[in-house]
C-alpha atoms as a PDB file:
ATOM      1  CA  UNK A   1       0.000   0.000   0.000  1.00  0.00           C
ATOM      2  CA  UNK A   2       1.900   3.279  -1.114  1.00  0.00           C
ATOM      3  CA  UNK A   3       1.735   6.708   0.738  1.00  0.00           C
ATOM      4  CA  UNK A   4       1.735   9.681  -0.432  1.00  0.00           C
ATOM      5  CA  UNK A   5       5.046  10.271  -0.215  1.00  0.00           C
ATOM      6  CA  UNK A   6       5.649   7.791  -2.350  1.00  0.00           C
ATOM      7  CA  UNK A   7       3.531   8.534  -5.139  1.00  0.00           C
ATOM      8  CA  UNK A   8       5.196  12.120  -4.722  1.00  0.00           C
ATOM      9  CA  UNK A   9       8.415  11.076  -4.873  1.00  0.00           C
ATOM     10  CA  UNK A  10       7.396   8.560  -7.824  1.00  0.00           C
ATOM     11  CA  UNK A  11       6.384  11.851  -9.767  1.00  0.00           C
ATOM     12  CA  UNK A  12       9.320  13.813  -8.455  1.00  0.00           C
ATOM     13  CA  UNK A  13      11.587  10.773 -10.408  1.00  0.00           C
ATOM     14  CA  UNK A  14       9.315  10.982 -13.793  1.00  0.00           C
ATOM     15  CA  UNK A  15       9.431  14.645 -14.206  1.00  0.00           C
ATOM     16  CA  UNK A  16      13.402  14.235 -13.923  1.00  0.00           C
ATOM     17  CA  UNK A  17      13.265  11.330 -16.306  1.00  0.00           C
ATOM     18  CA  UNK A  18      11.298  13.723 -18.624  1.00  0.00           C
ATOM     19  CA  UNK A  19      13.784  16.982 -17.886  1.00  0.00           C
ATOM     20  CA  UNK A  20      16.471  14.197 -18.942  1.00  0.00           C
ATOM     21  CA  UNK A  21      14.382  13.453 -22.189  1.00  0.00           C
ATOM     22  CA  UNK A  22      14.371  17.208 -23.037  1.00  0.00           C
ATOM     23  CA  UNK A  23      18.390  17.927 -22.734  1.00  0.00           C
ATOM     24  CA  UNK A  24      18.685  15.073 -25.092  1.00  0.00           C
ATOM     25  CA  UNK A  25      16.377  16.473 -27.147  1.00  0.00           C
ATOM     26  CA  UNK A  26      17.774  19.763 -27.217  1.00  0.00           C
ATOM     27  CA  UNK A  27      21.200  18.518 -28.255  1.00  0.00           C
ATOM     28  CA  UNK A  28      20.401  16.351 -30.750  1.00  0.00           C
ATOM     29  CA  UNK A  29      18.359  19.129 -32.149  1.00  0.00           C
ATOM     30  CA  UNK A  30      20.974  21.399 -31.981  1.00  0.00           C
ATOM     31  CA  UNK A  31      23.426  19.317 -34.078  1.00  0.00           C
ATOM     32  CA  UNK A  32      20.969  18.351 -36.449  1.00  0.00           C
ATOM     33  CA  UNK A  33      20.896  22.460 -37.544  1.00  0.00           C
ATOM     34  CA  UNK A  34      24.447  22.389 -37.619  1.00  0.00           C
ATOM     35  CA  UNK A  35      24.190  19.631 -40.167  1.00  0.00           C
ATOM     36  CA  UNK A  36      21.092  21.590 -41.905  1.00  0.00           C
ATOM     37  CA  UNK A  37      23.185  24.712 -42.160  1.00  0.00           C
ATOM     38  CA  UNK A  38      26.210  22.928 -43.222  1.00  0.00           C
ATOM     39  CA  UNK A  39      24.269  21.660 -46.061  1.00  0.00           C
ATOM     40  CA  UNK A  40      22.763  24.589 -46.981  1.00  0.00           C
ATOM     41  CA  UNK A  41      25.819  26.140 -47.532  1.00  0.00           C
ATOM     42  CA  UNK A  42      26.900  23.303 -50.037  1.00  0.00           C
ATOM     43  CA  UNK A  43      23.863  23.697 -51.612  1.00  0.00           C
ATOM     44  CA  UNK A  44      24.238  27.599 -52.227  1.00  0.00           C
ATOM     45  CA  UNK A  45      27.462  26.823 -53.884  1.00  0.00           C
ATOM     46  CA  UNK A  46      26.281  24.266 -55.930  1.00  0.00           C
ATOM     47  CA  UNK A  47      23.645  26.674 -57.280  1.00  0.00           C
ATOM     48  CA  UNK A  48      26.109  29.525 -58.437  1.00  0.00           C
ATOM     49  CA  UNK A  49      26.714  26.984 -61.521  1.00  0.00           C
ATOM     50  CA  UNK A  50      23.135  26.257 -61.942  1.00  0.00           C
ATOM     51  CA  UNK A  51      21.071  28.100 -64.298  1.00  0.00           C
ATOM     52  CA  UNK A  52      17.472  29.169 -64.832  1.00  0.00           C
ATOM     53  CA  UNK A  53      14.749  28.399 -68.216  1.00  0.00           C
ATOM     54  CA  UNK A  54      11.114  29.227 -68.932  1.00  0.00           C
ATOM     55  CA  UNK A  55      10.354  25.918 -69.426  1.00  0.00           C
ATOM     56  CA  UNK A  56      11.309  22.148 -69.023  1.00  0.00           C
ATOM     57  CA  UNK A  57       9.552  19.983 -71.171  1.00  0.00           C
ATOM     58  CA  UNK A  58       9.746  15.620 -72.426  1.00  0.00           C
ATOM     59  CA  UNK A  59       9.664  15.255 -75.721  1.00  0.00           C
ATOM     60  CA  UNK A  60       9.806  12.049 -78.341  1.00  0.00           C
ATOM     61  CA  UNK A  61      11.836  12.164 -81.200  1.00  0.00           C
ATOM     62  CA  UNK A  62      11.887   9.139 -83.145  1.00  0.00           C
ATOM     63  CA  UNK A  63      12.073   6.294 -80.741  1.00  0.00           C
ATOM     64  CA  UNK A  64      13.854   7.937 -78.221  1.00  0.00           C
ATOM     65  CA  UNK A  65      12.800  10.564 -74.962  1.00  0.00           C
ATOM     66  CA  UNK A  66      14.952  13.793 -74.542  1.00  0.00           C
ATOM     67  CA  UNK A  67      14.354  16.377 -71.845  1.00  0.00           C
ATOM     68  CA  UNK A  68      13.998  19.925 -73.282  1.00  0.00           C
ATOM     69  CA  UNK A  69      14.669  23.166 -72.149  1.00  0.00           C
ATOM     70  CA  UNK A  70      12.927  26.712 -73.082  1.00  0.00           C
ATOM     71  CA  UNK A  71      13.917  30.066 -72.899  1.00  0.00           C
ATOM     72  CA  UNK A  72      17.050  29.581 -71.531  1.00  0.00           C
ATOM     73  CA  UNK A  73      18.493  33.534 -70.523  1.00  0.00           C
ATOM     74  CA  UNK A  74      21.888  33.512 -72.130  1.00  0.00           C
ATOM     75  CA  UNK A  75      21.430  30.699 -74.829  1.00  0.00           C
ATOM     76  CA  UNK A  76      25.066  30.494 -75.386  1.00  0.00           C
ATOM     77  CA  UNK A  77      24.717  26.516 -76.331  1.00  0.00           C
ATOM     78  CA  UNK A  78      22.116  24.627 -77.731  1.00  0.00           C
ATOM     79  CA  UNK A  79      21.477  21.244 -79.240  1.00  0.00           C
ATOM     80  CA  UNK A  80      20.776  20.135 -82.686  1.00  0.00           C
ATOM     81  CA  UNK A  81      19.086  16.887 -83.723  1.00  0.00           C
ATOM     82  CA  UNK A  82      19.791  15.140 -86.755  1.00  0.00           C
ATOM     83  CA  UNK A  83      17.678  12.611 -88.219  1.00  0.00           C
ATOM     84  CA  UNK A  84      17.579  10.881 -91.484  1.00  0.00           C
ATOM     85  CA  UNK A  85      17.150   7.517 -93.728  1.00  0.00           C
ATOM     86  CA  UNK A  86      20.531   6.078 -92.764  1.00  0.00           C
ATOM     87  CA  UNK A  87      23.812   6.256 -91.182  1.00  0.00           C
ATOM     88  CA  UNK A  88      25.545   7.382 -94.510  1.00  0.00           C
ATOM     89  CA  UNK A  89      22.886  10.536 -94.672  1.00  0.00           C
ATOM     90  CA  UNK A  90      23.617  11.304 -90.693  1.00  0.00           C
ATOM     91  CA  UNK A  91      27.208  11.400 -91.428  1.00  0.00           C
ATOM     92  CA  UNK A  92      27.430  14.000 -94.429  1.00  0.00           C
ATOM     93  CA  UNK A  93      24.895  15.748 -92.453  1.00  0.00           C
ATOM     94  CA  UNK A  94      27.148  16.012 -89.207  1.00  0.00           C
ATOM     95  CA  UNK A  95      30.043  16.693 -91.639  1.00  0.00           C
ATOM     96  CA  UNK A  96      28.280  19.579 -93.336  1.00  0.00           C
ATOM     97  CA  UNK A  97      27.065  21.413 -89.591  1.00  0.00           C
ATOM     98  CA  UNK A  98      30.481  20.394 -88.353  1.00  0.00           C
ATOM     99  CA  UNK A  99      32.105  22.383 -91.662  1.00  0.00           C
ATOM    100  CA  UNK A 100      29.349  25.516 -90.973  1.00  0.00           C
ATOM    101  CA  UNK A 101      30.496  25.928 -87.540  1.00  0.00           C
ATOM    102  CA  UNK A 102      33.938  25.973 -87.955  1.00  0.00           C
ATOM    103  CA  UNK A 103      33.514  28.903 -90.945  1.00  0.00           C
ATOM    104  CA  UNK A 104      31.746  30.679 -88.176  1.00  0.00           C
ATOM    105  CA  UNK A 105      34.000  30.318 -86.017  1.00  0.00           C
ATOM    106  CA  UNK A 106      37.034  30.938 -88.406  1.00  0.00           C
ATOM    107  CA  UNK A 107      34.202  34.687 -89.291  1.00  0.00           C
ATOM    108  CA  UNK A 108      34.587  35.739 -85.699  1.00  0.00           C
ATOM    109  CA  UNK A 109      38.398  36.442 -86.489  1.00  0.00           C
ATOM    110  CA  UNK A 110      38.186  37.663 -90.131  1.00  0.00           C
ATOM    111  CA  UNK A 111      35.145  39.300 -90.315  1.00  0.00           C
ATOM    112  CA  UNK A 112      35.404  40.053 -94.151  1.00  0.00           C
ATOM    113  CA  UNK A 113      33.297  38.203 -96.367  1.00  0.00           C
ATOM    114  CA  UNK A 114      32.496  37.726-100.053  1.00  0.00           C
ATOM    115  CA  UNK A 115      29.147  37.747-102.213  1.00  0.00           C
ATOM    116  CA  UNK A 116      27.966  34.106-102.591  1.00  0.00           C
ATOM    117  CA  UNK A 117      25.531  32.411-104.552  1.00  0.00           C
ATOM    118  CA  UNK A 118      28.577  32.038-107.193  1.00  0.00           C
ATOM    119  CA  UNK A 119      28.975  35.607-107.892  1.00  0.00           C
ATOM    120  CA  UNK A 120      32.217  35.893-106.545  1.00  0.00           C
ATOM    121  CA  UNK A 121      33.661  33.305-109.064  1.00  0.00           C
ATOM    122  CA  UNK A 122      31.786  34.738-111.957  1.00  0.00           C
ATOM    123  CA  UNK A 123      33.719  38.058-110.988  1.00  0.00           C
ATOM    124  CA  UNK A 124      37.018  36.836-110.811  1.00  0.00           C
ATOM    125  CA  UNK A 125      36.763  34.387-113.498  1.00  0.00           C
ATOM    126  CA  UNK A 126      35.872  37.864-115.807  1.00  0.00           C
ATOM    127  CA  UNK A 127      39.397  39.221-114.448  1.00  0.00           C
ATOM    128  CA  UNK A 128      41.129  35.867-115.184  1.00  0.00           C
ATOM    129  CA  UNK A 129      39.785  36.242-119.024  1.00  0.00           C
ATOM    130  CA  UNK A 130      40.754  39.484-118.885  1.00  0.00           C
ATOM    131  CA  UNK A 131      44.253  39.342-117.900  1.00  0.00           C
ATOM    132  CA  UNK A 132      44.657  36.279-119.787  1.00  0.00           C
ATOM    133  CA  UNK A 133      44.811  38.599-122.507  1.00  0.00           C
ATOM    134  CA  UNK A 134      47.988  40.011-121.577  1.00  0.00           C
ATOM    135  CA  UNK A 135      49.251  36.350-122.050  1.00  0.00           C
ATOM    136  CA  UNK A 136      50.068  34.169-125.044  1.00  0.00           C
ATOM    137  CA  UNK A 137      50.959  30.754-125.562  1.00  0.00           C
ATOM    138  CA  UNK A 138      50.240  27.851-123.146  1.00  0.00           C
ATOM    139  CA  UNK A 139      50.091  30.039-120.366  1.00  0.00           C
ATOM    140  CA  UNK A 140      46.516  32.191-121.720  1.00  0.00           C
ATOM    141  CA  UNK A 141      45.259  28.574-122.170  1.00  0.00           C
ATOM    142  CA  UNK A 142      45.754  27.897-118.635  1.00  0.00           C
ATOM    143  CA  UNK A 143      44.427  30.889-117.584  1.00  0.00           C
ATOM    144  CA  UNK A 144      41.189  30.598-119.236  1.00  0.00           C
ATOM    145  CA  UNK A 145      40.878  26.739-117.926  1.00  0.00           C
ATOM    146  CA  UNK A 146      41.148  28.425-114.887  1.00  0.00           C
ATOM    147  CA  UNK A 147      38.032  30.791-115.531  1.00  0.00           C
ATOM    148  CA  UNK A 148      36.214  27.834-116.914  1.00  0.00           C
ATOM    149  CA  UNK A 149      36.653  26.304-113.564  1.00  0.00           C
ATOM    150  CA  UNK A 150      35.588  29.166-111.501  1.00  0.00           C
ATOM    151  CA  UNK A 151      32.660  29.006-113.734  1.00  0.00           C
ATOM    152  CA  UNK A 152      31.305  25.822-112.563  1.00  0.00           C
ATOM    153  CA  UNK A 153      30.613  27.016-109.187  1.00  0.00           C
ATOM    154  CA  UNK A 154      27.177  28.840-110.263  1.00  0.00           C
ATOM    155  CA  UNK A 155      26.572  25.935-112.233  1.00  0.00           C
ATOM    156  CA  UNK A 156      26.764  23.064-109.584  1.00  0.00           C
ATOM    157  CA  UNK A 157      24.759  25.597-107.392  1.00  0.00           C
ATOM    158  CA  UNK A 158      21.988  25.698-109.788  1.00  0.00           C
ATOM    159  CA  UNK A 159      22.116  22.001-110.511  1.00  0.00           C
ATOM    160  CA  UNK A 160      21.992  21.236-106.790  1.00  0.00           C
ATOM    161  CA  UNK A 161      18.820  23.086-106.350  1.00  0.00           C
ATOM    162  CA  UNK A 162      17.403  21.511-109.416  1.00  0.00           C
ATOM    163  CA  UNK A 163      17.139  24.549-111.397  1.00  0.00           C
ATOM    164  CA  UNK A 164      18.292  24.936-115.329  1.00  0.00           C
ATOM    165  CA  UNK A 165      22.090  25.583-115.113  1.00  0.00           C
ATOM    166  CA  UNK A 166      22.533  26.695-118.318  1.00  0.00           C
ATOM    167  CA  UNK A 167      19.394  29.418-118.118  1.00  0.00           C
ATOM    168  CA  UNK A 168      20.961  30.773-115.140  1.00  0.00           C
ATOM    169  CA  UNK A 169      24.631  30.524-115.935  1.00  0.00           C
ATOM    170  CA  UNK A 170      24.308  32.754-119.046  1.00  0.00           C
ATOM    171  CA  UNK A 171      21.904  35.086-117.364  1.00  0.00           C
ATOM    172  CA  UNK A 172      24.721  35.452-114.959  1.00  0.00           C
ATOM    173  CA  UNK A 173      27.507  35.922-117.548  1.00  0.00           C
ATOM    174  CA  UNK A 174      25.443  38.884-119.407  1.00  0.00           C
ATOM    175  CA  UNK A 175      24.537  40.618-115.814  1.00  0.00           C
ATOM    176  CA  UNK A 176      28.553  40.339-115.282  1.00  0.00           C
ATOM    177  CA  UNK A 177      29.286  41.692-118.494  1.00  0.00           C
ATOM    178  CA  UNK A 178      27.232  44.806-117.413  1.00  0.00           C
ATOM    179  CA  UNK A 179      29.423  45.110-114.370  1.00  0.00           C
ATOM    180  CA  UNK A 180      26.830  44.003-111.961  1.00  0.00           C
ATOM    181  CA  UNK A 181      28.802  41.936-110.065  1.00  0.00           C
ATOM    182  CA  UNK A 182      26.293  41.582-107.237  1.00  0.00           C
ATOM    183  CA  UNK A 183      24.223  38.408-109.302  1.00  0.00           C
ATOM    184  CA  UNK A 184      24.763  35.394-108.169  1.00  0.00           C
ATOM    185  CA  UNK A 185      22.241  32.207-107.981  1.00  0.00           C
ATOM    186  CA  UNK A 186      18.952  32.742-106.516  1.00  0.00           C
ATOM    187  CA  UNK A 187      17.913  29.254-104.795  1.00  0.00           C
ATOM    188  CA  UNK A 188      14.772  31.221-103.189  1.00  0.00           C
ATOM    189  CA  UNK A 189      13.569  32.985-106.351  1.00  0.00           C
ATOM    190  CA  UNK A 190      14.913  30.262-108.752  1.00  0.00           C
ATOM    191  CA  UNK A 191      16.564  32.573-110.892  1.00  0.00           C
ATOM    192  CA  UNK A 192      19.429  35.331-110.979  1.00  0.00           C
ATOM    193  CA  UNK A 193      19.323  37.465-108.449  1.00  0.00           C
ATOM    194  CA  UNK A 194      21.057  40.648-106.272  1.00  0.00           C
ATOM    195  CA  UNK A 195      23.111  38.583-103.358  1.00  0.00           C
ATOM    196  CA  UNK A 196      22.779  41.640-101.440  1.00  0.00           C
ATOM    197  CA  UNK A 197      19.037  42.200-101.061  1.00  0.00           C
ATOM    198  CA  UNK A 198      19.052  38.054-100.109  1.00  0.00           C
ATOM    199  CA  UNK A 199      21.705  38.514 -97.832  1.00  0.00           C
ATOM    200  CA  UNK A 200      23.669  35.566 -99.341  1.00  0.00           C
ATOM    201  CA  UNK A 201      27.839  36.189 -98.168  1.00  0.00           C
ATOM    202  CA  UNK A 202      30.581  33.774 -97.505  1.00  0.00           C
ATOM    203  CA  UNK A 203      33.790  33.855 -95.148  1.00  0.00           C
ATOM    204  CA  UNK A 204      36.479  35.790 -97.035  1.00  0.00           C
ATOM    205  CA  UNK A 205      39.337  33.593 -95.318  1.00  0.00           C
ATOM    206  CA  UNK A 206      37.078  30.093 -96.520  1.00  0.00           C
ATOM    207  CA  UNK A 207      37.087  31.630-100.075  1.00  0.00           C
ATOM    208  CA  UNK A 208      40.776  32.040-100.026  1.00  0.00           C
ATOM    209  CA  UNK A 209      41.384  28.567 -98.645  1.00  0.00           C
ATOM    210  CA  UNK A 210      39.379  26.436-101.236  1.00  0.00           C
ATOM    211  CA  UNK A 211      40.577  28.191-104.129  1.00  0.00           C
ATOM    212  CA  UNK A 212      44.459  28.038-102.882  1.00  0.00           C
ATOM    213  CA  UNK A 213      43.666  24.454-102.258  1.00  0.00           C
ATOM    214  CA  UNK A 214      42.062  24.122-105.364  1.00  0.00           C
ATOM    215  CA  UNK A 215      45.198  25.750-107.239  1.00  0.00           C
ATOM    216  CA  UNK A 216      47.631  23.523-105.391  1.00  0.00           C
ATOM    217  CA  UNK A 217      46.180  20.315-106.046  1.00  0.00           C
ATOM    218  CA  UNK A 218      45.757  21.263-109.799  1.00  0.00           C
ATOM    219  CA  UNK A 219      49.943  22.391-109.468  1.00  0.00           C
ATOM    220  CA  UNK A 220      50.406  18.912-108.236  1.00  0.00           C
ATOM    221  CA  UNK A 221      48.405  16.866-111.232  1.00  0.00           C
ATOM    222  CA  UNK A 222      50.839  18.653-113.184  1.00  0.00           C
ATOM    223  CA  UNK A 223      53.473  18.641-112.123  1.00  0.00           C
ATOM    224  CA  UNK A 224      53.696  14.587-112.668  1.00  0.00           C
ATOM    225  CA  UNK A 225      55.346  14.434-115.752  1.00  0.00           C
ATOM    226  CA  UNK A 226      57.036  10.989-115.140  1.00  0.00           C
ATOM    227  CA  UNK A 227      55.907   8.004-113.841  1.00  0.00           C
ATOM    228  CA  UNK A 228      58.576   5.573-111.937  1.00  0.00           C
ATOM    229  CA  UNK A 229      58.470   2.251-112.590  1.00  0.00           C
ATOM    230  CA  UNK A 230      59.602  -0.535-110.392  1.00  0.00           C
ATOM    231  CA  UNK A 231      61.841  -3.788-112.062  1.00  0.00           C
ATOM    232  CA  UNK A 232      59.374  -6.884-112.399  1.00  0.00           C
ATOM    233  CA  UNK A 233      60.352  -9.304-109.963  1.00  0.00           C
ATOM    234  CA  UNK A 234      62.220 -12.452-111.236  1.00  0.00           C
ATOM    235  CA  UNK A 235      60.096 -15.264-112.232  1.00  0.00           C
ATOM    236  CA  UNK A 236      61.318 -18.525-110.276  1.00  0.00           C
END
């Protein structure tokens, strides 16, 4: 049979348990924000290299899921998907954005360009055949092969875009006879047309690279004027 006393003493020892209870508490609390905070800060420093967009989006290209992002503030990079009939027609397609990029990237450094759309090989193949005429001998006859080459640029454009080459080509050698040396081949049109008003230019310093490699592999075809021959190996 307890007492009184007992059953205050028996509260007495549960309120300690209790005040025991709380300084745990309180401690383990207290290193848990120490742990928060310590976190937080990794997390705030993680964040300086993470970026914001309007909008994050799955979509399904082909067979496969990509994760896209909209409105991106800065859109300094970007991603371009290329899709086609087979591996051969992904390749010369990666080739040909590989080849854009690095003219653009080549423009940032020489910032002069040229009119394209062939005019700027119409042009200079009229002051090829124009100095050639200063020339005689085998040397004017080179110089006007030369022209003829230049001249084939306009024509493979036009035959690329399935438009009459030969229509266009002349059109483009009477507008350069006139001194309108702005014509070049009009893919949007389908016809000759000002390269200016389209907005049609090319790098100055990838001009001047295909036609010096152009020149030098023609230099090398001739300048093979012999043809070595090994000794036929001994019959047994």
């Amino acid at each position: 049979m307890s007492t009184f006393d007992d059953f205050g003493s028996e509260i007495k020892t549960d309120l300690s348990d209790d005040d025991d209870d709380d300084d745990d508490g309180d401690v383990k609390t207290d290193t848990n924000a120490n742990e928060t905070k310590e976190d937080i800060d990794k997390f705030n420093k993680a964040t300086k290299s993470l970026g914001t967009c309007d909008k994050v989006e799955e979509m399904i290209i082909g067979e496969d899921t990509v994760i896209r992002f909209c409105g991106v503030p800065k859109g300094e990079a970007c991603t371009i998907v290329l899709r086609g009939g087979s591996t051969h027609l992904l390749d010369e397609m990666e080739r040909s954005i590989h080849d854009a990029l690095c003219v653009l990237t080549q423009t940032i450094h020489e910032t002069r360009v040229v009119l394209g759309g062939g005019a700027c090989e119409m042009m200079m193949a009229d002051a090829v055949e124009k100095e050639a005429r200063n020339y005689g001998g085998k040397e004017a006859l080179a110089m006007d092969a030369f022209a003829n080459a230049l001249r084939q640029i306009p024509n493979i454009l036009a035959d690329n875009a399935g438009l009459d080459a030969a229509e266009i080509c002349t059109q483009l050698r009477s507008y350069h006879a006139k001194k309108e040396w702005f014509m070049g081949v009009d893919m949007i049109n389908n016809c000759a047309g000002d390269m200016r008003k389209i907005g049609v230019y090319e790098s100055y310093k990838s001009k001047s690279q295909s036609l010096t490699s152009a020149h030098e592999a023609a230099e090398m075809i001739l300048r093979v004027d012999d043809i070595v021959k090994c000794a036929p190996r001994r019959r047994q």
